[in-house]
Protein backbone atom coordinates (compact mmCIF):
# COMPACT_ATOMS: atom_id res chain seq x y z
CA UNK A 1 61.77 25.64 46.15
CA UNK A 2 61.85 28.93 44.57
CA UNK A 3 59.61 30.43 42.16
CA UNK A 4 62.02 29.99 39.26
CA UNK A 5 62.51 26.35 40.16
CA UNK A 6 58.94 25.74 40.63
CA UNK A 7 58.10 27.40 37.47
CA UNK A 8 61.01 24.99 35.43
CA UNK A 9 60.25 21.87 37.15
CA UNK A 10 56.06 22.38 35.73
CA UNK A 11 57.31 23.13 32.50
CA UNK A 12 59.27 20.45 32.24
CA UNK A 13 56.50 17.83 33.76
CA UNK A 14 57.79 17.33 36.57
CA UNK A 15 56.51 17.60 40.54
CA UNK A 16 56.96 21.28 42.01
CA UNK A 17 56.75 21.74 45.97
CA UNK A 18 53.29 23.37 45.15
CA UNK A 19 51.62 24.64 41.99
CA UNK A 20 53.10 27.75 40.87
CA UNK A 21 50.74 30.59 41.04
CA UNK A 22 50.64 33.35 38.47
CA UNK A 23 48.74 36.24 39.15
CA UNK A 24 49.19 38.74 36.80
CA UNK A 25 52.06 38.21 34.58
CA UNK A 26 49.57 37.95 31.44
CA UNK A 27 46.82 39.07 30.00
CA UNK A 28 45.00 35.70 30.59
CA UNK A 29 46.01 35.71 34.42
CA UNK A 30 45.16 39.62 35.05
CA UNK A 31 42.47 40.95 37.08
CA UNK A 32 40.13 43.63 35.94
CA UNK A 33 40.32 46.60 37.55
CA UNK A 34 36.70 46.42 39.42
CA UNK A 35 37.33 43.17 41.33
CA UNK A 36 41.13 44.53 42.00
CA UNK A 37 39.78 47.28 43.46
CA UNK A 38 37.29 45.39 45.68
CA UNK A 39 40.06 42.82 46.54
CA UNK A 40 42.43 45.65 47.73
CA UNK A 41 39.63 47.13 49.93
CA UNK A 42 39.63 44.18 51.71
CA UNK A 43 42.76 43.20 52.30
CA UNK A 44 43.17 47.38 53.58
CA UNK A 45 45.54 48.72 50.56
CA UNK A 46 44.55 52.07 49.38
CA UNK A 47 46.70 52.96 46.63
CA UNK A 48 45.55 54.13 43.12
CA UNK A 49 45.20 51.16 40.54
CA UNK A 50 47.06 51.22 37.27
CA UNK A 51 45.15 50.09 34.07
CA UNK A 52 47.44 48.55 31.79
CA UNK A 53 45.21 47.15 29.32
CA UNK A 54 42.47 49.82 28.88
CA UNK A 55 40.43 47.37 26.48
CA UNK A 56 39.61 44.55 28.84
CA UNK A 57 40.47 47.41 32.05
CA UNK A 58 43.66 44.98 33.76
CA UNK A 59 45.68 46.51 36.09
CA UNK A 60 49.41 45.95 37.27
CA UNK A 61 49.29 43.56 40.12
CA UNK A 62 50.96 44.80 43.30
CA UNK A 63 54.19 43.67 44.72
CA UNK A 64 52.33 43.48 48.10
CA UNK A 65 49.50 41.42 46.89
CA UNK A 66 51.58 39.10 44.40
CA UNK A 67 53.44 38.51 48.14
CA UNK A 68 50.25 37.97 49.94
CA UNK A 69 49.08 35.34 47.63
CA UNK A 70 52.39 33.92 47.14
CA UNK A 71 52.54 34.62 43.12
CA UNK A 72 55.62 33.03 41.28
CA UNK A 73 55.54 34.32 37.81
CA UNK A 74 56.14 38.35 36.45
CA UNK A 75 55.06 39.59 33.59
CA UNK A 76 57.94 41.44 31.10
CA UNK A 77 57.08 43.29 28.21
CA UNK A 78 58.20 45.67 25.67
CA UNK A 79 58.42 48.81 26.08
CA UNK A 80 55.38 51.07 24.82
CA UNK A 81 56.50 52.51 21.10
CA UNK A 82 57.78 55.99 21.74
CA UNK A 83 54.91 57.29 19.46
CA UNK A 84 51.92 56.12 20.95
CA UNK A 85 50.22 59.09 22.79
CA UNK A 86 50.37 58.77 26.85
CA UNK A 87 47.74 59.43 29.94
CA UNK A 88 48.21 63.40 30.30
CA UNK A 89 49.66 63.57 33.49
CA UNK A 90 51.84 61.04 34.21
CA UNK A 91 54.94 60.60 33.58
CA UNK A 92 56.21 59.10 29.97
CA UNK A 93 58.30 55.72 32.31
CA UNK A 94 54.89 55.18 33.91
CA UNK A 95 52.14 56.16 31.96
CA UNK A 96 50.31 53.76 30.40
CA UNK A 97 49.37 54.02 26.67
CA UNK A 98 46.07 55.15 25.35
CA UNK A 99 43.84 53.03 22.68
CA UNK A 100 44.80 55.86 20.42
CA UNK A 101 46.11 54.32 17.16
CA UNK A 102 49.53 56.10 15.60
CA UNK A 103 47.40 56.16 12.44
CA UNK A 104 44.59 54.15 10.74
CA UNK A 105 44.82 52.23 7.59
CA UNK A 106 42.22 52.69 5.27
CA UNK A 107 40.52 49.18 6.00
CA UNK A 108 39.78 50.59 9.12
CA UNK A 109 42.93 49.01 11.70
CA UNK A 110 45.30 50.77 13.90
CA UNK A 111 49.15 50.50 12.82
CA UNK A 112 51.26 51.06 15.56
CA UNK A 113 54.77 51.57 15.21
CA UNK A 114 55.95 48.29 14.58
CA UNK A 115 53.90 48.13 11.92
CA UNK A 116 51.25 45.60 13.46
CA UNK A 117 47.48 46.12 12.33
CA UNK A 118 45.12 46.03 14.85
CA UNK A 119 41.05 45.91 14.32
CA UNK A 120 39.28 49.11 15.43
């Protein structure tokens, strides 16, 4: 069965092969980036770690390791509002966005772009 299939057939109550495994494609199935770290180490992978949530510190999940532990689901979102300020260094298709607000209301919440208030 394929991960698409296996996915489907669970969310429409039936049997899969297995139960689909979802490591990463949301915030509730992320990793923080401490344990990733360790987890890499000992599975041998030394590449740099990319925080994607700096808040609750989640990082993008690895092709490689979503392979090793046989992952079916990938996350999709939106693209980061063209605003919001970036990690200096990297580029603006990869960088991830900063906490930094595109401007605070006077009750004390970030509006981003879209208009959506978020608590400070």
């Amino acid at each position: 069965m394929l991960s698409r299939e296996r996915v489907i057939t669970t969310l429409n109550h039936r049997e899969p092969d297995r139960v689909p495994i979802d490591f990463g494609g949301t915030s509730a199935t992320g990793i923080e980036v401490t344990a990733y770290d360790r987890l890499k180490g000992l599975l041998g992978i030394e590449t740099a770690s990319l925080i994607t949530n700096r808040r609750a510190q989640l990082v993008a999940v690895e092709e490689a390791i979503k392979n090793r532990f046989h992952a079916d689901v990938d996350g999709i979102e939106a693209n980061p509002a063209a605003s919001l300020p970036r990690v200096a260094g990297l580029p603006a298709d990869t960088s991830p966005i900063t906490t930094s607000p595109v401007h605070t209301s006077p009750n004390m919440t970030s509006i981003d772009e879209w208009g959506v208030h978020w608590l400070s």
